[in-house]
N, C-alpha and C. Protein backbone atom coordinates (compact mmCIF):
# COMPACT_ATOMS: atom_id res chain seq x y z
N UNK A 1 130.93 258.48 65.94
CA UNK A 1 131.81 259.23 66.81
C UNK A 1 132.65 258.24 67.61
N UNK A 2 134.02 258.31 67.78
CA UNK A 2 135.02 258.04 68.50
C UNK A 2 134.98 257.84 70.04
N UNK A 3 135.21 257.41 70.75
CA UNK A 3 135.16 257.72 72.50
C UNK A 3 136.51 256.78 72.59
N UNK A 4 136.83 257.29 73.89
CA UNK A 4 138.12 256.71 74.75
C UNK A 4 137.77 256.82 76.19
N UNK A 5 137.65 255.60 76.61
CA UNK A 5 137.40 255.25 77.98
C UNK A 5 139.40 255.63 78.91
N UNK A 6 139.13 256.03 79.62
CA UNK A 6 140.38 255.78 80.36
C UNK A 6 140.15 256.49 81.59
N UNK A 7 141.65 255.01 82.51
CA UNK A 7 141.59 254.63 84.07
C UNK A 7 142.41 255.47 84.29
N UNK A 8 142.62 256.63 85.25
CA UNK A 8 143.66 257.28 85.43
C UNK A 8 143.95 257.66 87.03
N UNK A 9 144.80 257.93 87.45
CA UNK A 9 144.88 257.70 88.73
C UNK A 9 145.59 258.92 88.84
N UNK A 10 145.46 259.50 90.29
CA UNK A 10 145.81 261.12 90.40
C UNK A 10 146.16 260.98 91.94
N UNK A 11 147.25 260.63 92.01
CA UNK A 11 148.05 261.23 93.42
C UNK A 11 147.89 262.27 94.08
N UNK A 12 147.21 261.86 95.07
CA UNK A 12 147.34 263.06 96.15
C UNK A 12 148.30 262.76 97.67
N UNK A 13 148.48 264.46 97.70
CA UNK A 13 149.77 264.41 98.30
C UNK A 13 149.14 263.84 100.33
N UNK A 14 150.25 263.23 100.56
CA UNK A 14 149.74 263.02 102.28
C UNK A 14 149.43 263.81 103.28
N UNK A 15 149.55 265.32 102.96
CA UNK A 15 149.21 266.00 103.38
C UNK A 15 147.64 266.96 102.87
N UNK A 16 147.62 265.92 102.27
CA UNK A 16 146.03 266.44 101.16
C UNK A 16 145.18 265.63 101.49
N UNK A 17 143.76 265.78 101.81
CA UNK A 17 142.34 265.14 101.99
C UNK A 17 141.49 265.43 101.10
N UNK A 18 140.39 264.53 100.74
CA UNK A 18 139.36 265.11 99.93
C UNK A 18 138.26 264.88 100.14
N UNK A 19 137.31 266.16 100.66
CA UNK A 19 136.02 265.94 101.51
C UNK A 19 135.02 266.77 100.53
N UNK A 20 133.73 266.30 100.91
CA UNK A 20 132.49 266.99 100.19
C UNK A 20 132.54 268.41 100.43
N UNK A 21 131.69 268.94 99.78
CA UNK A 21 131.26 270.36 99.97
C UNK A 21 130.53 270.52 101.28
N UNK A 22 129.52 269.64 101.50
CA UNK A 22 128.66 269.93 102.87
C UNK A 22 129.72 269.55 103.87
N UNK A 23 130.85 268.66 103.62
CA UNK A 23 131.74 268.25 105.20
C UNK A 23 132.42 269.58 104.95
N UNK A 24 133.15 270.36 103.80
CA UNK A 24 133.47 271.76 103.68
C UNK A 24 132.83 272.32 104.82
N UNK A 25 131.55 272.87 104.61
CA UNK A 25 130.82 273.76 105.13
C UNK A 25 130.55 273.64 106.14
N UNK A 26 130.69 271.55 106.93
CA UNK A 26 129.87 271.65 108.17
C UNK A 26 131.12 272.49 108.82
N UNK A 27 132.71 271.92 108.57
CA UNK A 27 133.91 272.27 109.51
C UNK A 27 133.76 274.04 109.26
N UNK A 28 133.52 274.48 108.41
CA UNK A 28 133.78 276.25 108.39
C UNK A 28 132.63 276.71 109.95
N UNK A 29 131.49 276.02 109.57
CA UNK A 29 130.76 276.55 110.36
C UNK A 29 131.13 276.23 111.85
N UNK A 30 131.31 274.85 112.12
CA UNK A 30 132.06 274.72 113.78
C UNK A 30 133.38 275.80 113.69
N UNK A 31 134.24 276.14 113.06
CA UNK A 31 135.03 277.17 113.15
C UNK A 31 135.10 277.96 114.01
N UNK A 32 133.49 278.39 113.67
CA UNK A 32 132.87 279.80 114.42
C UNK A 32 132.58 279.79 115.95
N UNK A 33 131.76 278.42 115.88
CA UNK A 33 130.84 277.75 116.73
C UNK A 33 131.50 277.93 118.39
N UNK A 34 131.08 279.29 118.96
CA UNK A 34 131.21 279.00 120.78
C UNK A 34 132.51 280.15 120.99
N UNK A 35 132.94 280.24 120.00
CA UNK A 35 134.01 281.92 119.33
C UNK A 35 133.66 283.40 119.74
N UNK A 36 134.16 284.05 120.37
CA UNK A 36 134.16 285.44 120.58
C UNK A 36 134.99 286.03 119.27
N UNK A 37 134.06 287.68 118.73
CA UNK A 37 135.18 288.11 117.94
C UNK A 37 135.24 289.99 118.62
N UNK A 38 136.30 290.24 118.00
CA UNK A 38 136.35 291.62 118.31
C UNK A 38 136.42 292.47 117.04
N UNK A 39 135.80 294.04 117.21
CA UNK A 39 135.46 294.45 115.84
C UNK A 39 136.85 294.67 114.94
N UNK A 40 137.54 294.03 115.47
CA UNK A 40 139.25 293.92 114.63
C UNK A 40 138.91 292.77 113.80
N UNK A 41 138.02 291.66 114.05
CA UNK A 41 138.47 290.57 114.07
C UNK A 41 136.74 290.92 112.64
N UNK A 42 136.30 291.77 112.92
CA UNK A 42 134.89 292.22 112.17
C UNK A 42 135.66 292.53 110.62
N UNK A 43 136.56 293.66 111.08
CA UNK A 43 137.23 294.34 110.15
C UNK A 43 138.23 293.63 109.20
N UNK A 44 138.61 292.55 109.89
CA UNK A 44 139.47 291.53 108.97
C UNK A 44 138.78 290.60 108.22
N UNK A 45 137.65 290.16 108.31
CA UNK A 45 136.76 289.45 107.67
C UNK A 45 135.95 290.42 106.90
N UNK A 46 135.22 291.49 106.76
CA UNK A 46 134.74 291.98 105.82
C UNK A 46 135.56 292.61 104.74
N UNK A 47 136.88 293.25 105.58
CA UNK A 47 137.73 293.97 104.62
C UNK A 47 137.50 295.43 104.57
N UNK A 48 136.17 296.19 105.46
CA UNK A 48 135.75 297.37 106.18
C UNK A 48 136.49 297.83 106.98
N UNK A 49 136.79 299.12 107.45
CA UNK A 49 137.22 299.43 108.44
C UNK A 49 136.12 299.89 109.75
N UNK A 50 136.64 299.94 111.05
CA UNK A 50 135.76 299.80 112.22
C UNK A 50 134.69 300.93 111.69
N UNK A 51 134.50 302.65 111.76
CA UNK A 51 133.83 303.57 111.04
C UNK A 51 132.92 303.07 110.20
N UNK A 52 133.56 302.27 109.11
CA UNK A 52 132.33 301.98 108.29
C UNK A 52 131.68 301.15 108.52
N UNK A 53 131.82 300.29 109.29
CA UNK A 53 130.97 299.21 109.94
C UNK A 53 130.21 299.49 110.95
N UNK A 54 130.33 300.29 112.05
CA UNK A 54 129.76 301.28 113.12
C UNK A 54 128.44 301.59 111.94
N UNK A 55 128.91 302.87 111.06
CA UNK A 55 127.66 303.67 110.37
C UNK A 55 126.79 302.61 109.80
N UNK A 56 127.37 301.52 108.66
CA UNK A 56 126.68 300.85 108.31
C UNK A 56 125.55 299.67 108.90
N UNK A 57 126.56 298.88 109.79
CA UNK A 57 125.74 298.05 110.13
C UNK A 57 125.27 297.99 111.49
N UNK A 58 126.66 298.57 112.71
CA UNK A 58 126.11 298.17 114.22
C UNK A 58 125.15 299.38 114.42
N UNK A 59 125.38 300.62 113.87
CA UNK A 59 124.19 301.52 114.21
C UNK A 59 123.55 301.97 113.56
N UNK A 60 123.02 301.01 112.58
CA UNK A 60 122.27 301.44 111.81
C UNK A 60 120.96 300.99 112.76
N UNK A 61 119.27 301.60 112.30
CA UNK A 61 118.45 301.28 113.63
C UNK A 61 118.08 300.14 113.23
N UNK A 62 117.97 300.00 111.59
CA UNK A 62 117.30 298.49 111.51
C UNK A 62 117.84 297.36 111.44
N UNK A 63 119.43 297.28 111.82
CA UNK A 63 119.72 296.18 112.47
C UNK A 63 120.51 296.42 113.52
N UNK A 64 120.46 297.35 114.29
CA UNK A 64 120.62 297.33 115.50
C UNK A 64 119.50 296.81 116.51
N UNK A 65 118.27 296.40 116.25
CA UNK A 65 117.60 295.80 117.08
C UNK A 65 117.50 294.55 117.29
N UNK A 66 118.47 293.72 115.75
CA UNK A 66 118.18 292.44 115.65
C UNK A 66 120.12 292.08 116.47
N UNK A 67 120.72 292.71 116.82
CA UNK A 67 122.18 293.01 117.13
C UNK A 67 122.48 292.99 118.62
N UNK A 68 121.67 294.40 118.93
CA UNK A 68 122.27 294.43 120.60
C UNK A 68 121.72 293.62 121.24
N UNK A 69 122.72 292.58 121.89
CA UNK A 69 122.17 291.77 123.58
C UNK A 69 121.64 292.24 123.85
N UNK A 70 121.09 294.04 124.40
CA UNK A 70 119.90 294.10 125.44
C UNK A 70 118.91 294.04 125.12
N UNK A 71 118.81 293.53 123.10
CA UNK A 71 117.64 293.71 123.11
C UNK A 71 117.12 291.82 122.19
N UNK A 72 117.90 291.36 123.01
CA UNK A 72 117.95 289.55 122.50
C UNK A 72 119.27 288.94 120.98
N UNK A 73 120.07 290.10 121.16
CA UNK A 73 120.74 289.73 119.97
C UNK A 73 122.19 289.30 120.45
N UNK A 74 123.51 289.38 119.78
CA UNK A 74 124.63 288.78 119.74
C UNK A 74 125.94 289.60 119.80
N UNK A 75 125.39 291.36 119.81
CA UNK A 75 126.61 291.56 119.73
C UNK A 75 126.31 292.58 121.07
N UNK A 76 127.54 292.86 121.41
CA UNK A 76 127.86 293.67 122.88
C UNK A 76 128.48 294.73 122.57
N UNK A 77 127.16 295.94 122.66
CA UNK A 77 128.00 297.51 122.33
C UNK A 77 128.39 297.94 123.49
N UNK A 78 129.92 298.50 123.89
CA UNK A 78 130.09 299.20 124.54
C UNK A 78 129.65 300.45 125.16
N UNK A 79 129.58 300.14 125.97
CA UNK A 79 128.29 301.22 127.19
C UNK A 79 129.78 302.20 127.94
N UNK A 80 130.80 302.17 127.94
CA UNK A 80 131.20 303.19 127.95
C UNK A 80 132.99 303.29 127.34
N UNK A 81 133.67 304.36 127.35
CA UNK A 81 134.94 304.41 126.46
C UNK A 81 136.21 303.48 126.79
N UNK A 82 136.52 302.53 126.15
CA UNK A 82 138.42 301.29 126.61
C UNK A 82 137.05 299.95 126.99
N UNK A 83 135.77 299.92 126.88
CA UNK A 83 135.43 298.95 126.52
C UNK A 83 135.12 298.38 125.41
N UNK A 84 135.64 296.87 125.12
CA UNK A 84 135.65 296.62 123.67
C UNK A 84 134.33 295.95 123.38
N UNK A 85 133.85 295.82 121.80
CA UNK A 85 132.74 295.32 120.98
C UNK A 85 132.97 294.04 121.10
N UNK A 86 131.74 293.18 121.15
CA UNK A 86 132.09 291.34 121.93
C UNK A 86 130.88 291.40 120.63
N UNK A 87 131.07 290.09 119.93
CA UNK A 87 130.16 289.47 119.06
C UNK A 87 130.21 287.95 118.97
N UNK A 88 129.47 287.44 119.10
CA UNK A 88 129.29 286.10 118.80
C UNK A 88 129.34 285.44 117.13
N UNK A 89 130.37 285.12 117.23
CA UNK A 89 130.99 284.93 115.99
C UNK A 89 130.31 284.10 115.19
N UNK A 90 129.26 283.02 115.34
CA UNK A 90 128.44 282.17 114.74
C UNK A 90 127.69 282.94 114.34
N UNK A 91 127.04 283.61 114.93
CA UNK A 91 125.61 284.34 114.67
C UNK A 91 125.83 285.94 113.61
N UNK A 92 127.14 286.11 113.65
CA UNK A 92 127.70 287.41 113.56
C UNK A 92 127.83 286.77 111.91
N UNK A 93 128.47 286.00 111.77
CA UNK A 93 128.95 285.06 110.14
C UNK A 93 127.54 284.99 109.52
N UNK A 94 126.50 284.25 110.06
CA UNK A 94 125.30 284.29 109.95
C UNK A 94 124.82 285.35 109.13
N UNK A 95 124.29 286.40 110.21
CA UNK A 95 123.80 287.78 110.30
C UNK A 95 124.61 288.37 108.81
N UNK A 96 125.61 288.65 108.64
CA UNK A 96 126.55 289.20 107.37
C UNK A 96 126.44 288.57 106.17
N UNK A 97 125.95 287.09 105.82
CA UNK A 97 125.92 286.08 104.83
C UNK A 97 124.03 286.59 104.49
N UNK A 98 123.36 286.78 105.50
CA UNK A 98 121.87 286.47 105.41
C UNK A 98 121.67 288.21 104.89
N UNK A 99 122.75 289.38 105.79
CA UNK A 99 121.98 290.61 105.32
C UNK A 99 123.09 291.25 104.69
N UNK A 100 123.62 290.53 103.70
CA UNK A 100 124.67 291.54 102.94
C UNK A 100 123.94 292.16 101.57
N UNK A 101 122.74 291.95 100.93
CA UNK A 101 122.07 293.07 100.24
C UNK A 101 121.64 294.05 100.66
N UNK A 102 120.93 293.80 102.29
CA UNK A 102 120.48 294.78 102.64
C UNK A 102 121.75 295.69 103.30
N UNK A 103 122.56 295.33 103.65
CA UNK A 103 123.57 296.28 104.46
C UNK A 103 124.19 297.24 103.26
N UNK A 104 124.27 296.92 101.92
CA UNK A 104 124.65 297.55 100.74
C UNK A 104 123.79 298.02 99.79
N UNK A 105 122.56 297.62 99.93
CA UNK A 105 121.29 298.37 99.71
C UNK A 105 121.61 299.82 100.09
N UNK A 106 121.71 300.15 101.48
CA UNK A 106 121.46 301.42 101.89
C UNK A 106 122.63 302.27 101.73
N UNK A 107 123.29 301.86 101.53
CA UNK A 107 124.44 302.76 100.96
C UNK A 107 123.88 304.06 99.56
């Protein structure tokens, strides 16, 4: 069998970097890191609208306990009407990556 060794060189542009997968992942994750989101900001990242995210995931009971601040969690349900949903956007990215079988399970 035949082989061909060859040196080839591939320009990248100066506005181009090239980093690992884990330096990928560490920068996505500081992204998040110390971030407030609002359930607009819920709805643009899943691609859900607010309704279906309410039924599915913030009130659903079995992860609403691991969810509401009052009860040690990350996200802030409004306790009464023109106040908005506060989530901690690290934990919130988290939470959605770790329970997206189960949140579509119950469907």
């Amino acid at each position: 069998m035949q082989s061909l060794a060859v040196n080839l060189t591939i320009p990248i542009p100066e506005d181009h970097i090239l980093i690992s997968k884990v330096e990928l992942a560490d920068l996505k994750e500081q992204a998040v890191a110390g971030r407030y989101w609002t359930l607009k900001d819920i709805e643009v990242r899943t691609g859900y609208r607010g309704p279906w995210i309410k039924d599915n995931i913030l009130y659903n009971p079995k992860f609403r306990k691991v969810l509401d601040v009052e009860q040690g969690g990350f996200v802030y349900y409004p306790r009464s009407s023109g106040e908005k949903w506060t989530f901690l956007a690290s934990k919130m990215t988290e939470f959605l990556e770790f329970h997206f079988k189960d949140i579509f399970k119950a469907l």
